[in-house]
C-alpha atoms as a PDB file:
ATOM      1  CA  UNK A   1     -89.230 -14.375 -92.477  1.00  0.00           C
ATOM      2  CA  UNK A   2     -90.342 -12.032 -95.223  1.00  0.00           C
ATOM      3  CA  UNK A   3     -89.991  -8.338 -95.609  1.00  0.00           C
ATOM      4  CA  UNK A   4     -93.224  -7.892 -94.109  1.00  0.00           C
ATOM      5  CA  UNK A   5     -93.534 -10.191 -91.936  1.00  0.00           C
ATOM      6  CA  UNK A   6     -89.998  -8.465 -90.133  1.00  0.00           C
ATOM      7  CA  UNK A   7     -91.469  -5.264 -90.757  1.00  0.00           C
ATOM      8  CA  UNK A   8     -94.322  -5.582 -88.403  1.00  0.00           C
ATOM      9  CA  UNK A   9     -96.860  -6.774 -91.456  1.00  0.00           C
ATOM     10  CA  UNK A  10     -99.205  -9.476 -91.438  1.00  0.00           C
ATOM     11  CA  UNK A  11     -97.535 -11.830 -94.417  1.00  0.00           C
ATOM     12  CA  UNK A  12     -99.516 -10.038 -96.809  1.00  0.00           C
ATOM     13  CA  UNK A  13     -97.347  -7.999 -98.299  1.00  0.00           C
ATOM     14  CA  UNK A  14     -95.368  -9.908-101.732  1.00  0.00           C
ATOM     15  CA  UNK A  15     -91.659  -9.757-101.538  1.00  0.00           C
ATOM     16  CA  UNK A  16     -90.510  -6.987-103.640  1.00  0.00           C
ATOM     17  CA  UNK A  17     -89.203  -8.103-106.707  1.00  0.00           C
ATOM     18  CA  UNK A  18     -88.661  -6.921-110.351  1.00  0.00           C
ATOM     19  CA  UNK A  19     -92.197  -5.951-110.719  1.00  0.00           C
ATOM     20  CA  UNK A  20     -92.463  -4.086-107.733  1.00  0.00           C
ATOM     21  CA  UNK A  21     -89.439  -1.914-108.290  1.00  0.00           C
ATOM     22  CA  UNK A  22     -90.155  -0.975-112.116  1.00  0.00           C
ATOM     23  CA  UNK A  23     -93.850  -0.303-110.894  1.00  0.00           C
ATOM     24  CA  UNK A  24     -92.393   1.807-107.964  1.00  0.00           C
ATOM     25  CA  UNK A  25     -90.278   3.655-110.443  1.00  0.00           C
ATOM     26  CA  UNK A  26     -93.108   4.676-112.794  1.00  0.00           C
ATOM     27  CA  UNK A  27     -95.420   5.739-109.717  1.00  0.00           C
ATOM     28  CA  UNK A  28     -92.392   8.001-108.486  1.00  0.00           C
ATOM     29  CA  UNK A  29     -90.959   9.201-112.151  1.00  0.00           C
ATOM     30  CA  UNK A  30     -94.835  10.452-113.469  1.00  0.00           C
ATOM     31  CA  UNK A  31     -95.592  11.957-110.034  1.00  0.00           C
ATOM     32  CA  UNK A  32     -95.421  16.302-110.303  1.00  0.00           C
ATOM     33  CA  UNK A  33     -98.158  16.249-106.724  1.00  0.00           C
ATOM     34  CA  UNK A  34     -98.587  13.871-103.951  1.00  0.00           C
ATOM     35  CA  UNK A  35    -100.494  13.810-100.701  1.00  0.00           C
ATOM     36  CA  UNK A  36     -98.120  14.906 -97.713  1.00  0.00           C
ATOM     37  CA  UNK A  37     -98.547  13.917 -94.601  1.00  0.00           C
ATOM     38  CA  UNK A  38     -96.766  15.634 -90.903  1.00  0.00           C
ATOM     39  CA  UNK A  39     -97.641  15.666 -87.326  1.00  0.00           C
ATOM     40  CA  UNK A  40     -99.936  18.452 -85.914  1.00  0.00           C
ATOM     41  CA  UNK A  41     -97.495  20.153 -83.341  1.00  0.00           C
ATOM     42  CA  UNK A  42     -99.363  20.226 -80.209  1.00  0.00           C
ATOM     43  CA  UNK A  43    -101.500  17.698 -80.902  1.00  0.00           C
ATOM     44  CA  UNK A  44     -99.946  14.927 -82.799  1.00  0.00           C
ATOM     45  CA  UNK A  45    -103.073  14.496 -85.139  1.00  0.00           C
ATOM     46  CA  UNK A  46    -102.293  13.213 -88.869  1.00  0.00           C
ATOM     47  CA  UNK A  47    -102.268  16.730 -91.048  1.00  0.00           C
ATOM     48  CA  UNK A  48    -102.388  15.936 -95.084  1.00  0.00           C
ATOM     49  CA  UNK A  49    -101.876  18.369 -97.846  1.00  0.00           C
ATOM     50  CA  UNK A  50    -101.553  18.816-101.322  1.00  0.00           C
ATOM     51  CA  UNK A  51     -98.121  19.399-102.694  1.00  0.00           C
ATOM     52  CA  UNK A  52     -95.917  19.693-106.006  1.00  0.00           C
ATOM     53  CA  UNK A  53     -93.150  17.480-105.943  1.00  0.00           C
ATOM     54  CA  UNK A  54     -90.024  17.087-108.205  1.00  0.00           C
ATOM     55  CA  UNK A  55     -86.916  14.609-107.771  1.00  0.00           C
ATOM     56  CA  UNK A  56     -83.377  15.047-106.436  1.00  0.00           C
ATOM     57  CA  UNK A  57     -80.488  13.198-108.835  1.00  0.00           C
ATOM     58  CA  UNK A  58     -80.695  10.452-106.234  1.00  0.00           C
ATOM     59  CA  UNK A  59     -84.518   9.910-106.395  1.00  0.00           C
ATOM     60  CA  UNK A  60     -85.453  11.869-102.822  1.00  0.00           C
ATOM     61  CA  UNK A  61     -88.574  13.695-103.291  1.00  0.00           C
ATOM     62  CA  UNK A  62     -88.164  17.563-103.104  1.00  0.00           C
ATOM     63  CA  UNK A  63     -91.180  19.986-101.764  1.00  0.00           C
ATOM     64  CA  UNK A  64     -91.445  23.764-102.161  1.00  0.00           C
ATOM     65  CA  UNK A  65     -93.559  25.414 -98.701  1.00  0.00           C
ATOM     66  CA  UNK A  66     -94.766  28.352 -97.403  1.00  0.00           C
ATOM     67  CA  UNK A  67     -94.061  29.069 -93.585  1.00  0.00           C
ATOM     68  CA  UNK A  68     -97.660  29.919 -93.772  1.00  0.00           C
ATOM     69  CA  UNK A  69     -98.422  27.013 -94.530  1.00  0.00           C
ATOM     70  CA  UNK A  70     -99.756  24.336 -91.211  1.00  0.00           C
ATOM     71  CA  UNK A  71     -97.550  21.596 -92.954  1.00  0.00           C
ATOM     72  CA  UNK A  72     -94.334  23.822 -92.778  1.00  0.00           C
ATOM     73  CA  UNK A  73     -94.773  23.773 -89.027  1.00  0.00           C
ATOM     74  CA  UNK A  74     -95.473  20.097 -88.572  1.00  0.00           C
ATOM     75  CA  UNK A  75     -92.310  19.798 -90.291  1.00  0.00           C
ATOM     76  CA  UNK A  76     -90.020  22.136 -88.232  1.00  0.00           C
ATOM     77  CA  UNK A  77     -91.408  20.475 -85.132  1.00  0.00           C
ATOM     78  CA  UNK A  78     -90.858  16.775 -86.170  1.00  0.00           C
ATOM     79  CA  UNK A  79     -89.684  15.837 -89.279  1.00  0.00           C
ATOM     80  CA  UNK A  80     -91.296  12.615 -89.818  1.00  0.00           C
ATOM     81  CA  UNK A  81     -93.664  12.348 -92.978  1.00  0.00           C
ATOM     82  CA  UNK A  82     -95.012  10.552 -95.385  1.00  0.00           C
ATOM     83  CA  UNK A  83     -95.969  10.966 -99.309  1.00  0.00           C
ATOM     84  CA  UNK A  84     -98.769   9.535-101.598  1.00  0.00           C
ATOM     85  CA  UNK A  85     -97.815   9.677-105.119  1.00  0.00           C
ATOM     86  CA  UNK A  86     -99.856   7.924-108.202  1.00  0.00           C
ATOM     87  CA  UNK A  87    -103.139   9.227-109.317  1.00  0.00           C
ATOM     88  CA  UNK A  88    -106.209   7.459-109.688  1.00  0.00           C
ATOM     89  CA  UNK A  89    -107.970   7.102-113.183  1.00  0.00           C
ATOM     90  CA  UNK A  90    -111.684   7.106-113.992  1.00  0.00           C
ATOM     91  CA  UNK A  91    -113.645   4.486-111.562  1.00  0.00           C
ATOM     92  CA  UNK A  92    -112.761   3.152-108.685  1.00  0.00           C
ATOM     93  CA  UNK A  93    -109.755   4.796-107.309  1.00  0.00           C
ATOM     94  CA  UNK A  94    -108.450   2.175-105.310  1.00  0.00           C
ATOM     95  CA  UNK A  95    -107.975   0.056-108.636  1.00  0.00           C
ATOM     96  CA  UNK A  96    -104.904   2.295-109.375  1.00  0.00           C
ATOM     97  CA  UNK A  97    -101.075   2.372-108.016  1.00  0.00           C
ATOM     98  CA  UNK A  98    -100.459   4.309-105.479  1.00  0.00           C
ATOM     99  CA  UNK A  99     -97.131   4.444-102.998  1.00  0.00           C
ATOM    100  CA  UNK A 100     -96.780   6.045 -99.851  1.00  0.00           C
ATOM    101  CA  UNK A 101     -93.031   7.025 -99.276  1.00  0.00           C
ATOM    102  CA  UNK A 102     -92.275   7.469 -95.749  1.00  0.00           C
ATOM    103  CA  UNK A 103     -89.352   9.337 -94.208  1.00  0.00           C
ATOM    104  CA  UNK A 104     -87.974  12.301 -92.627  1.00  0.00           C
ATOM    105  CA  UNK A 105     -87.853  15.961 -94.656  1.00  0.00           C
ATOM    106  CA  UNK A 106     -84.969  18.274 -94.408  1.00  0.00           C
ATOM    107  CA  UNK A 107     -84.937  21.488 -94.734  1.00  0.00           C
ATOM    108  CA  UNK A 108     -82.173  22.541 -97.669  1.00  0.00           C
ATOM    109  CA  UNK A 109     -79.972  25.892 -96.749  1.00  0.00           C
ATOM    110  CA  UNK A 110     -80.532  27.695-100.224  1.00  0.00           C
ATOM    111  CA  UNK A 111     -77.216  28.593-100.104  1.00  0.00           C
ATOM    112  CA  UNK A 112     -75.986  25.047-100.363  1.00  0.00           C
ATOM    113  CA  UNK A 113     -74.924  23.176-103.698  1.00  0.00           C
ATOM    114  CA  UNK A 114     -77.806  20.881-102.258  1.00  0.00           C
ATOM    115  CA  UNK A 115     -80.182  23.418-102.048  1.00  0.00           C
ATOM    116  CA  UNK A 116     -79.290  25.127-105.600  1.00  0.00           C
ATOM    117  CA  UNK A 117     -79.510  22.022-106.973  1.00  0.00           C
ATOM    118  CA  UNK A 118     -83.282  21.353-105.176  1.00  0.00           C
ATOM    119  CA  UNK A 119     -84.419  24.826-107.014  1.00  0.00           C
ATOM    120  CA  UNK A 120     -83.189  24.009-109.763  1.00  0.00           C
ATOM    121  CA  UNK A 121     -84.749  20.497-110.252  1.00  0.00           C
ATOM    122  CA  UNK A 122     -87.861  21.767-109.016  1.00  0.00           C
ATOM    123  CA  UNK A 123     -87.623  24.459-110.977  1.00  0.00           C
ATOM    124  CA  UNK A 124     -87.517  22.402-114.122  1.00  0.00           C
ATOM    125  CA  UNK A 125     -90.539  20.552-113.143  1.00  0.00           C
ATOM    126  CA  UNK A 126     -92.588  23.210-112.306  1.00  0.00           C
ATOM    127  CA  UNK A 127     -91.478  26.619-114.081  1.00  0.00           C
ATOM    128  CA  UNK A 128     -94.091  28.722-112.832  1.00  0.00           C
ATOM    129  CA  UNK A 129     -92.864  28.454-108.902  1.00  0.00           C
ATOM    130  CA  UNK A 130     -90.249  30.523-110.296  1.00  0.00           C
ATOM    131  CA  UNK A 131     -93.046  33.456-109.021  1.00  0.00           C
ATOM    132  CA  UNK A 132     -92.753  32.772-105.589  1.00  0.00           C
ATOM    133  CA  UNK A 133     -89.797  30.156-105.052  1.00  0.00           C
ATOM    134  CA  UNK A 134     -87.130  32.972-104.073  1.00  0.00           C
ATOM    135  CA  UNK A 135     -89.798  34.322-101.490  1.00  0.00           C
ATOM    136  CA  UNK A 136     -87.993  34.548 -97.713  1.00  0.00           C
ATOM    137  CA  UNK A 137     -90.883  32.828 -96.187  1.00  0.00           C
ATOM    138  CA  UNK A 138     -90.503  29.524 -99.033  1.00  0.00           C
ATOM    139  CA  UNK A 139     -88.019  26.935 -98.390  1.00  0.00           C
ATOM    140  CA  UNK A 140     -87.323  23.558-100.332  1.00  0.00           C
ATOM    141  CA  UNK A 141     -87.453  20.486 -98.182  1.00  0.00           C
ATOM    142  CA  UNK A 142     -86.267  16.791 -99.033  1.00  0.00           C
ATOM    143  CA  UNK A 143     -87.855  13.857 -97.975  1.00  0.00           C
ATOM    144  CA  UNK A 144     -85.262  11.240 -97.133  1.00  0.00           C
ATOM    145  CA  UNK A 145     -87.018   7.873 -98.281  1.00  0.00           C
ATOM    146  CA  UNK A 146     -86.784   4.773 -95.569  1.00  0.00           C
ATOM    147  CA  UNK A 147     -89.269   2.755 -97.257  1.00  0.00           C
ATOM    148  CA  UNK A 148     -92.073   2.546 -99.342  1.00  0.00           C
ATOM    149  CA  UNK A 149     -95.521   0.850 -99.329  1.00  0.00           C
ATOM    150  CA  UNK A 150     -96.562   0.099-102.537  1.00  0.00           C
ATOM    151  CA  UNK A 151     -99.930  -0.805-103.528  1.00  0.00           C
ATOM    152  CA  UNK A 152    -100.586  -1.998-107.419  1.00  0.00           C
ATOM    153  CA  UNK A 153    -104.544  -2.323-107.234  1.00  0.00           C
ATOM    154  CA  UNK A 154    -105.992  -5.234-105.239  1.00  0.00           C
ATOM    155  CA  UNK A 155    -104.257  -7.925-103.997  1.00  0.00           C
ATOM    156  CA  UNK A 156    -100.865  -6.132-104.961  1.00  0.00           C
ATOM    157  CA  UNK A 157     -98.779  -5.099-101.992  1.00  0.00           C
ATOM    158  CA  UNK A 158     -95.638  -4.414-101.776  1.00  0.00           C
ATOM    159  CA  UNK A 159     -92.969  -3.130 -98.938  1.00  0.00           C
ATOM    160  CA  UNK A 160     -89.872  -1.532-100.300  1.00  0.00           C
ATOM    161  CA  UNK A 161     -87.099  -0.833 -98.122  1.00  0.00           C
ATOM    162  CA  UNK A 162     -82.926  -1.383 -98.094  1.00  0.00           C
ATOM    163  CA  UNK A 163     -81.920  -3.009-102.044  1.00  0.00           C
ATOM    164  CA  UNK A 164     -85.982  -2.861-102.926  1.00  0.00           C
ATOM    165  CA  UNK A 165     -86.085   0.505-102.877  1.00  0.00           C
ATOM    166  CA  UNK A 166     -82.805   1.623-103.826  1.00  0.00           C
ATOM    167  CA  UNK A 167     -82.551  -0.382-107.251  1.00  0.00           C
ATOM    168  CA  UNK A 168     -86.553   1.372-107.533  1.00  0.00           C
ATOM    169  CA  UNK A 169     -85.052   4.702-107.261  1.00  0.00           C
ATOM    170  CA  UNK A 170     -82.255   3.929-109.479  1.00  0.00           C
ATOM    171  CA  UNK A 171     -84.600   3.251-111.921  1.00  0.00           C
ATOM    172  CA  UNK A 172     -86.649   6.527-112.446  1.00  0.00           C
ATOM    173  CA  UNK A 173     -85.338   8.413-115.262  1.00  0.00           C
ATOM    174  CA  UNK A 174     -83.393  11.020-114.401  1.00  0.00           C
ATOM    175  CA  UNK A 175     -82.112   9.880-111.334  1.00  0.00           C
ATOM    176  CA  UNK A 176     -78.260   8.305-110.590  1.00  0.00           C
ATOM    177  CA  UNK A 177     -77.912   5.061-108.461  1.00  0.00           C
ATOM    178  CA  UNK A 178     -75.455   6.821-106.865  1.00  0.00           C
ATOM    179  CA  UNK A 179     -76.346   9.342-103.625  1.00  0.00           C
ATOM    180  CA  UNK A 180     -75.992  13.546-104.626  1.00  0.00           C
END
């Protein structure tokens, strides 16, 4: 049985393979935004929203939020998510990689040699949070990746998950195959 076909998929889905994990690498290395998506609390409707991302050492995305913000919420009540990363070029959009990362975010204690290390990576990526990163009502969140859909433009579908993914995270620059 293939990945996603034991993942709940209908066949389509290609086994990952060296293609899919340098492709998955690019998407996540070049991506400074993505498309996050929470729970409404209350309601359990789908909330998206635009935000900056940077990269732990171990490849985990890492978010900056407001508690003002709806998504911060979502979050505190249920910490499953998912991000889009990969931007689409002039024409049609859905010609372009794209990856949906889907996991749970946790919420880094600034204090912590984890969250230090959060601030400053996402610090380095975007230097002009500096403003408002130290703010009491900001936090940085990581999104601990279980798997990935990747698409590479029609008829190119991918699910990541277990060595997949890992040796795809490995491979953005500036990441370690080791965990933090």
């Amino acid at each position: 049985m293939s990945e996603s076909e034991s993942a709940g998929g209908t066949g389509i889905r290609r086994d990952a393979d060296e293609e899919a994990t340098a492709l998955a690498a690019r998407l996540l290395g070049s991506s400074r935004h993505g498309t996050l998506a929470v729970l409404e609390p209350g309601s359990g409707h789908p909330l998206a929203s635009r935000t900056a991302l940077a990269l732990d050492a171990d490849g985990a995305p890492i978010i900056l939020v407001s508690r003002l913000a709806a998504h911060t919420a979502a979050l505190e009540a249920d910490a499953r998510c998912s991000l889009l990363v990969g931007e689409p070029g002039t024409g049609d959009p859905l010609a372009y990689p794209r990856m949906t990362l889907v996991g749970q975010a946790r919420r880094l204690d600034r204090a912590s040699s984890k969250g230090e290390r959060a601030r400053e990576r996402f610090l380095a990526a975007h230097a002009k949070s500096a403003l408002y990163a130290d703010f009491a009502d900001f936090s940085f969140w990581r999104i601990e990746i279980e798997r990935a859909s990747l698409n590479g433009g029609f008829g190119r579908a991918w699910l990541l998950e277990g060595d997949p993914l890992r040796r795809a995270l490995a491979a953005v620059p500036g990441v370690r195959s080791a965990g933090p």
